[in-house]
C-alpha atoms as a PDB file:
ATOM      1  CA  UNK A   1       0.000   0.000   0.000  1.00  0.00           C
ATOM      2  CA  UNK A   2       1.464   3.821  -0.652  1.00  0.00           C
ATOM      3  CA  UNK A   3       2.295   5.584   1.928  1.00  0.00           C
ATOM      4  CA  UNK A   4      -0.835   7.503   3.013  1.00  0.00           C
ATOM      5  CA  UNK A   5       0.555  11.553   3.711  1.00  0.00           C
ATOM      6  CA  UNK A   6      -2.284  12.647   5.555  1.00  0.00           C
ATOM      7  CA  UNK A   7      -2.049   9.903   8.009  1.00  0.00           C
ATOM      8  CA  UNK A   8       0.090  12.252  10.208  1.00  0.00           C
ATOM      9  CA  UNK A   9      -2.514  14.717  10.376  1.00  0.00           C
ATOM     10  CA  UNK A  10      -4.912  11.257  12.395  1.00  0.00           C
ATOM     11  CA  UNK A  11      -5.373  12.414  16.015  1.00  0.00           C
ATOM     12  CA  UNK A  12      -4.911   9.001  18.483  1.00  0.00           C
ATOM     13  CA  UNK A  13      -7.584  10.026  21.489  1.00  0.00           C
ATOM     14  CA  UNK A  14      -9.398   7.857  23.585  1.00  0.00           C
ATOM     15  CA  UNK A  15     -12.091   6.343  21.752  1.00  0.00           C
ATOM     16  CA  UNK A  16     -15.932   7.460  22.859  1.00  0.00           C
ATOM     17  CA  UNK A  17     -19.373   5.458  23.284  1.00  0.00           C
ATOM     18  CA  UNK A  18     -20.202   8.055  20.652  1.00  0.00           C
ATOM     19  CA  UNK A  19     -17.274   6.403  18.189  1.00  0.00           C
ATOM     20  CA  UNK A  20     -19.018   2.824  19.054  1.00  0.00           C
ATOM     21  CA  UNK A  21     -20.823   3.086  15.128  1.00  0.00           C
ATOM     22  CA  UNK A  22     -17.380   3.689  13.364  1.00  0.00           C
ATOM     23  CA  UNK A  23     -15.533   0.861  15.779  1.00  0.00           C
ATOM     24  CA  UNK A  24     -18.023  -1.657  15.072  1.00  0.00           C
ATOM     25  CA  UNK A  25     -17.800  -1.213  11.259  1.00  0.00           C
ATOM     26  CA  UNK A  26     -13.882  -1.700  11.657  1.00  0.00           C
ATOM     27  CA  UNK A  27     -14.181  -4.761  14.017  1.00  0.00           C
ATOM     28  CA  UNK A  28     -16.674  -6.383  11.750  1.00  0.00           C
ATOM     29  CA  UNK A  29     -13.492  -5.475   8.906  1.00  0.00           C
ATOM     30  CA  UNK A  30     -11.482  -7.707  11.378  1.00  0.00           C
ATOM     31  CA  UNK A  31     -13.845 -10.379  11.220  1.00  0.00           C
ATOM     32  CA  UNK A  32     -14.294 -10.879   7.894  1.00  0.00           C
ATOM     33  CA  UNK A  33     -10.330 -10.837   7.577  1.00  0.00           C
ATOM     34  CA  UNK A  34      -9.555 -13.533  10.038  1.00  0.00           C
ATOM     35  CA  UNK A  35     -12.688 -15.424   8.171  1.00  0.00           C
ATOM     36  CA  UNK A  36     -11.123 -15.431   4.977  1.00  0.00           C
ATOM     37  CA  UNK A  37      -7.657 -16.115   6.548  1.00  0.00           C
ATOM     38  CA  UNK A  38      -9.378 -19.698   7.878  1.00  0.00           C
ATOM     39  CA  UNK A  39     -13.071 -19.958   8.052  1.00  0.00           C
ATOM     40  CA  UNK A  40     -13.014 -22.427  10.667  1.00  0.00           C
ATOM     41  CA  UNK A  41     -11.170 -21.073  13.192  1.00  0.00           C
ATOM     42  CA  UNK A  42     -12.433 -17.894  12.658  1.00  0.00           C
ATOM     43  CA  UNK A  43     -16.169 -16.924  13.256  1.00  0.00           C
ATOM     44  CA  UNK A  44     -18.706 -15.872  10.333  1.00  0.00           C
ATOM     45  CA  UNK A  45     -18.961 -12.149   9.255  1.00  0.00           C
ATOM     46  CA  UNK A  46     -22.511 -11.222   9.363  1.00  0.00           C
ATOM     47  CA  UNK A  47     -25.234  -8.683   8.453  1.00  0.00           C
ATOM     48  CA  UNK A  48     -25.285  -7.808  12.832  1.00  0.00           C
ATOM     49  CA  UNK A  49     -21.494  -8.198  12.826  1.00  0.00           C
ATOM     50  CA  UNK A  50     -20.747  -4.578  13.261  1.00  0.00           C
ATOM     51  CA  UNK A  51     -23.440  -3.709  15.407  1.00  0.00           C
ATOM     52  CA  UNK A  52     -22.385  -6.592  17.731  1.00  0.00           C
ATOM     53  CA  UNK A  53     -18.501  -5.657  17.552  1.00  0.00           C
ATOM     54  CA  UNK A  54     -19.876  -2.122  18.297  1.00  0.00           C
ATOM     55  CA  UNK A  55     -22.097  -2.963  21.371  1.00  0.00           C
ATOM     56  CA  UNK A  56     -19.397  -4.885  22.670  1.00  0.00           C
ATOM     57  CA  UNK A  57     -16.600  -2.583  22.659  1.00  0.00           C
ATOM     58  CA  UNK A  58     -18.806   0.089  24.091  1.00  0.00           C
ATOM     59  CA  UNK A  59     -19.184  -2.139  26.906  1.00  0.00           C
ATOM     60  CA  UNK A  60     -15.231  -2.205  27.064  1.00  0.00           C
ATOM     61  CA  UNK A  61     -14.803   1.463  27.300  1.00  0.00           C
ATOM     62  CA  UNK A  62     -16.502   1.494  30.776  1.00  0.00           C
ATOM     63  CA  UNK A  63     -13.732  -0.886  32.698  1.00  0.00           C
ATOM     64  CA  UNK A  64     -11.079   0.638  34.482  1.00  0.00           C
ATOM     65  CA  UNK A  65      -8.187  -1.937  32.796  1.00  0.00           C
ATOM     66  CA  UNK A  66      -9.388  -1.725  29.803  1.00  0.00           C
ATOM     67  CA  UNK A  67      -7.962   1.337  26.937  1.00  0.00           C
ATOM     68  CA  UNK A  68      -9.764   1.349  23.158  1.00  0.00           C
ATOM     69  CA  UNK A  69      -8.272   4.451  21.035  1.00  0.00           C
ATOM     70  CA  UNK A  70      -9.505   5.730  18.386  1.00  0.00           C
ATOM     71  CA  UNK A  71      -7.717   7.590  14.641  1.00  0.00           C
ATOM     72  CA  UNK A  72      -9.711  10.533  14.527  1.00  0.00           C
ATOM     73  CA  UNK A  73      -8.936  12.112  10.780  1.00  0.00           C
ATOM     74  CA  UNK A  74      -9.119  15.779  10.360  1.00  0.00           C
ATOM     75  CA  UNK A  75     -12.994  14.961   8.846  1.00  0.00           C
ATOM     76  CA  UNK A  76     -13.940  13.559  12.366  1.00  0.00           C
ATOM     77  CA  UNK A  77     -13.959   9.844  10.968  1.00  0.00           C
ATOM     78  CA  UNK A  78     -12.468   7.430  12.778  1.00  0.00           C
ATOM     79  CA  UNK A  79     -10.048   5.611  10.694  1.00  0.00           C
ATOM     80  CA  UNK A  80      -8.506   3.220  13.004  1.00  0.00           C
ATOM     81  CA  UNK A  81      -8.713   1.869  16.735  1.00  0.00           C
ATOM     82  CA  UNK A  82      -6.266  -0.422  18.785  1.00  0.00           C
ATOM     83  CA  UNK A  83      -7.992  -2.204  21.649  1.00  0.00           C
ATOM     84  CA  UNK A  84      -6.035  -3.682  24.946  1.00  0.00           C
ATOM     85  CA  UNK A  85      -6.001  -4.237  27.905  1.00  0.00           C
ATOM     86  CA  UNK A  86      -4.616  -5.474  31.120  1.00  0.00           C
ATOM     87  CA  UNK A  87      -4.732  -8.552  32.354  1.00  0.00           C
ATOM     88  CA  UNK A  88      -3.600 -10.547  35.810  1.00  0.00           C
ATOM     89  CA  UNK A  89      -1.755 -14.002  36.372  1.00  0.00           C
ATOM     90  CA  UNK A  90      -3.174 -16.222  33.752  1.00  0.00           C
ATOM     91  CA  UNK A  91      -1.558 -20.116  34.742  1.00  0.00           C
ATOM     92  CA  UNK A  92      -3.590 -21.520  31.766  1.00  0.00           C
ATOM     93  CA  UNK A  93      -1.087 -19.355  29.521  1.00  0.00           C
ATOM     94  CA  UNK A  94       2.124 -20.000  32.011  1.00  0.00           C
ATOM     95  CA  UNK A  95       2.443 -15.573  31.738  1.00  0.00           C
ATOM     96  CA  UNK A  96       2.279 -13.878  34.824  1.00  0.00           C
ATOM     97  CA  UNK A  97       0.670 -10.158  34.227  1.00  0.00           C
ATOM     98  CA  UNK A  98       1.084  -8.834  31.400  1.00  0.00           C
ATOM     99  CA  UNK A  99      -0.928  -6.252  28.620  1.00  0.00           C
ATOM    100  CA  UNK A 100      -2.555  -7.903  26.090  1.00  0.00           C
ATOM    101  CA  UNK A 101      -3.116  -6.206  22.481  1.00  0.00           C
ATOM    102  CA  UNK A 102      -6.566  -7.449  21.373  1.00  0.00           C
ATOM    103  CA  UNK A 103      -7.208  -5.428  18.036  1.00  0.00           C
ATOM    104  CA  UNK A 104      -5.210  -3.471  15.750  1.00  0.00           C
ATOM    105  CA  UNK A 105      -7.538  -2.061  12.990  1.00  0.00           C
ATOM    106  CA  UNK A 106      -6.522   0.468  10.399  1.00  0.00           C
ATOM    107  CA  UNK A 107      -9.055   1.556   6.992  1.00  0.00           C
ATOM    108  CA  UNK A 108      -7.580   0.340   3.818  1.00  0.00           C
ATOM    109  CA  UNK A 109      -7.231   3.328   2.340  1.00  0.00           C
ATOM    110  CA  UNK A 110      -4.882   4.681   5.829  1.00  0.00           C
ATOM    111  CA  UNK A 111      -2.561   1.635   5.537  1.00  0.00           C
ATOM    112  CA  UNK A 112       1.294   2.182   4.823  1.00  0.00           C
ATOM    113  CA  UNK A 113       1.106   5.134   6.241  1.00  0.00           C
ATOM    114  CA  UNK A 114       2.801   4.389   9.848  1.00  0.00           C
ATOM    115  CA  UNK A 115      -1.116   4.668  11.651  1.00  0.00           C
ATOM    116  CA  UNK A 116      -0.633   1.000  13.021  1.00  0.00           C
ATOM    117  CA  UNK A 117       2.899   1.858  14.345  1.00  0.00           C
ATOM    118  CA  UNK A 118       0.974   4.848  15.855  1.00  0.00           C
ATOM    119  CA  UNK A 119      -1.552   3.164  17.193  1.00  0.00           C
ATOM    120  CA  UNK A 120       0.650   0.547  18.618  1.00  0.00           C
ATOM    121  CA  UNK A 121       2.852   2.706  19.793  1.00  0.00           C
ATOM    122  CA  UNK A 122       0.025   4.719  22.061  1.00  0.00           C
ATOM    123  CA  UNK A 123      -1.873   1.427  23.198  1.00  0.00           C
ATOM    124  CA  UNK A 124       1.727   0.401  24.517  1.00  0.00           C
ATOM    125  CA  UNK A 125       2.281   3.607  26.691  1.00  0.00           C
ATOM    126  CA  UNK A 126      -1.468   3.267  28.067  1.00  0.00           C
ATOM    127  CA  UNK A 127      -1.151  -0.725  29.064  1.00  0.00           C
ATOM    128  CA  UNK A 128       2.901   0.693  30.509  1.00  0.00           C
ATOM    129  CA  UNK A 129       0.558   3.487  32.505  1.00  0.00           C
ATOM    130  CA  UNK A 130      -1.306   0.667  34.025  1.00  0.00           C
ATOM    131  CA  UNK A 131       1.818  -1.563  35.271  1.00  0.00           C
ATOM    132  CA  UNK A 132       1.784  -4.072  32.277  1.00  0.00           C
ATOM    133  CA  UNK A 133       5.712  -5.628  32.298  1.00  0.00           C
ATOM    134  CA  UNK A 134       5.260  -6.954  29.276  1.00  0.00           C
ATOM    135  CA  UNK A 135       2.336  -6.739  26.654  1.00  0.00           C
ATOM    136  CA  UNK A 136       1.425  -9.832  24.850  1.00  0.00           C
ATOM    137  CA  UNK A 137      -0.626 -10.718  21.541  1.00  0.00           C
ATOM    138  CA  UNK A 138      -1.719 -12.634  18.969  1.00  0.00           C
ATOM    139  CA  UNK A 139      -1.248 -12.336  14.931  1.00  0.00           C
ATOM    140  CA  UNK A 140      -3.200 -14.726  12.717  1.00  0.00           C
ATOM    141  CA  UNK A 141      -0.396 -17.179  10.988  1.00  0.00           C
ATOM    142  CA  UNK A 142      -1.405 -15.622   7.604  1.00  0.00           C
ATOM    143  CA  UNK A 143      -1.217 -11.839   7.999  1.00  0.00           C
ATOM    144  CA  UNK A 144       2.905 -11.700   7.571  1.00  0.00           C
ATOM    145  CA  UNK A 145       2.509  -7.445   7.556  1.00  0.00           C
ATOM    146  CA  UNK A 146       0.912  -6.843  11.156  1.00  0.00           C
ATOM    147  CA  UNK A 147       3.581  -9.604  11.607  1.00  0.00           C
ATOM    148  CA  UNK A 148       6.638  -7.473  10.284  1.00  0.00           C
ATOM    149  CA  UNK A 149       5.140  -4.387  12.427  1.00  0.00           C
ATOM    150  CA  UNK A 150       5.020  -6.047  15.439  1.00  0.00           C
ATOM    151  CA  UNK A 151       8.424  -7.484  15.336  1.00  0.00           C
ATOM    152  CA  UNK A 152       9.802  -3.933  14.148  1.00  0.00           C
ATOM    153  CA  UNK A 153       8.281  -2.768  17.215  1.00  0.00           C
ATOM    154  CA  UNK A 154      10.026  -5.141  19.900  1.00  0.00           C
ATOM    155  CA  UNK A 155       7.743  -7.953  19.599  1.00  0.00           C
ATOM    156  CA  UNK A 156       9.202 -11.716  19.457  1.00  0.00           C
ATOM    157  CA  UNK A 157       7.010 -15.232  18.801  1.00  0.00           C
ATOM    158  CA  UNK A 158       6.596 -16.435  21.795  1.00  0.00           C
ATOM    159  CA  UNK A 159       3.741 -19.292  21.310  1.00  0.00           C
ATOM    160  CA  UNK A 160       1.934 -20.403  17.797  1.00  0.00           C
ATOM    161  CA  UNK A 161      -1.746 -21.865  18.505  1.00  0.00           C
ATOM    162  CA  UNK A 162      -3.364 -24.804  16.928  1.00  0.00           C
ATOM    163  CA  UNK A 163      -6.181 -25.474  15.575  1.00  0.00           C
ATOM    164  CA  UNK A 164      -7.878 -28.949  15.020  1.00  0.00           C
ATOM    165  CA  UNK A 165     -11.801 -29.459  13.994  1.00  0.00           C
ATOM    166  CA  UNK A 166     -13.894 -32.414  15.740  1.00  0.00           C
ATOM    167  CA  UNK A 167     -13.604 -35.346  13.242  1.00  0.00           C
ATOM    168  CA  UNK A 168     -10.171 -34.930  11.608  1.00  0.00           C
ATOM    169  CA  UNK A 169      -8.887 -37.209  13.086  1.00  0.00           C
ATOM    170  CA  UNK A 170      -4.978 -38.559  12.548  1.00  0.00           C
END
């Protein structure tokens, strides 16, 4: 993707209940990506997928651990949003605290433009703010570019998951 130049102009703010619309349209863009990276594993994009992925990220803006941001362009869309949080002692992973990156989501037409980095790079100081020591996440195996920017950004594979359907068996 080219560069996009008036990606530095994208304000990074705390997203709103009032930005719930615009999120839910970009989670339900992350759905149907991870869909059509394995449908299996990944759930269904539907006609109430955005509206869902809206209602429940609104419901994440009110906990205290939790930090959605928005990219505000200088039109007032919202172009982008990185979604995290922080989470306790988890044995079931073998990670003591930690952050945890949930979403990354940037508009196609904002991509190559450094706004991931950006976001990244903001959701990192929040989860920091909070106490994470470390911040964790996850990358579907087939998206190699959120991949490359999370490894340019510190990041190291630490753990692939698996993924086997009832019936196949060996």
């Amino acid at each position: 993707m080219p560069n996009h130049p008036s990606n530095d102009a994208v304000l990074i703010r705390p997203a709103t209940a009032a930005d719930a619309p615009a999120l839910g349209q970009l989670g339900a863009a992350l759905v149907a990506q991870h869909h059509a990276y394995d449908p299996q594993r990944f759930i269904t994009p539907t006609p109430r997928s955005a509206a869902g992925y809206a209602h429940f990220l609104a419901g994440e803006l009110t906990k205290p651990e939790v930090r959605v941001l928005a990219a505000e362009a200088p039109d007032g869309a919202v172009v982008g949003y990185a979604y995290g949080a922080l989470e306790g002692m988890d044995w079931m992973a073998l990670r003591g605290p930690a952050g945890a990156i949930y979403d990354l989501v940037v508009s196609p037409e904002h991509r190559g433009g450094g706004l991931g980095r950006r976001l990244v790079l903001a959701l990192l100081a929040e989860l920091e703010s909070l106490g994470a020591p470390r911040v964790v996440l996850s990358t579907a195996e087939p998206n190699h570019a959120a991949q490359k920017l999370f490894e340019s950004l510190g990041f190291r594979f630490t753990l692939r998951e698996m993924t086997r359907e009832a019936g196949d068996g060996a």
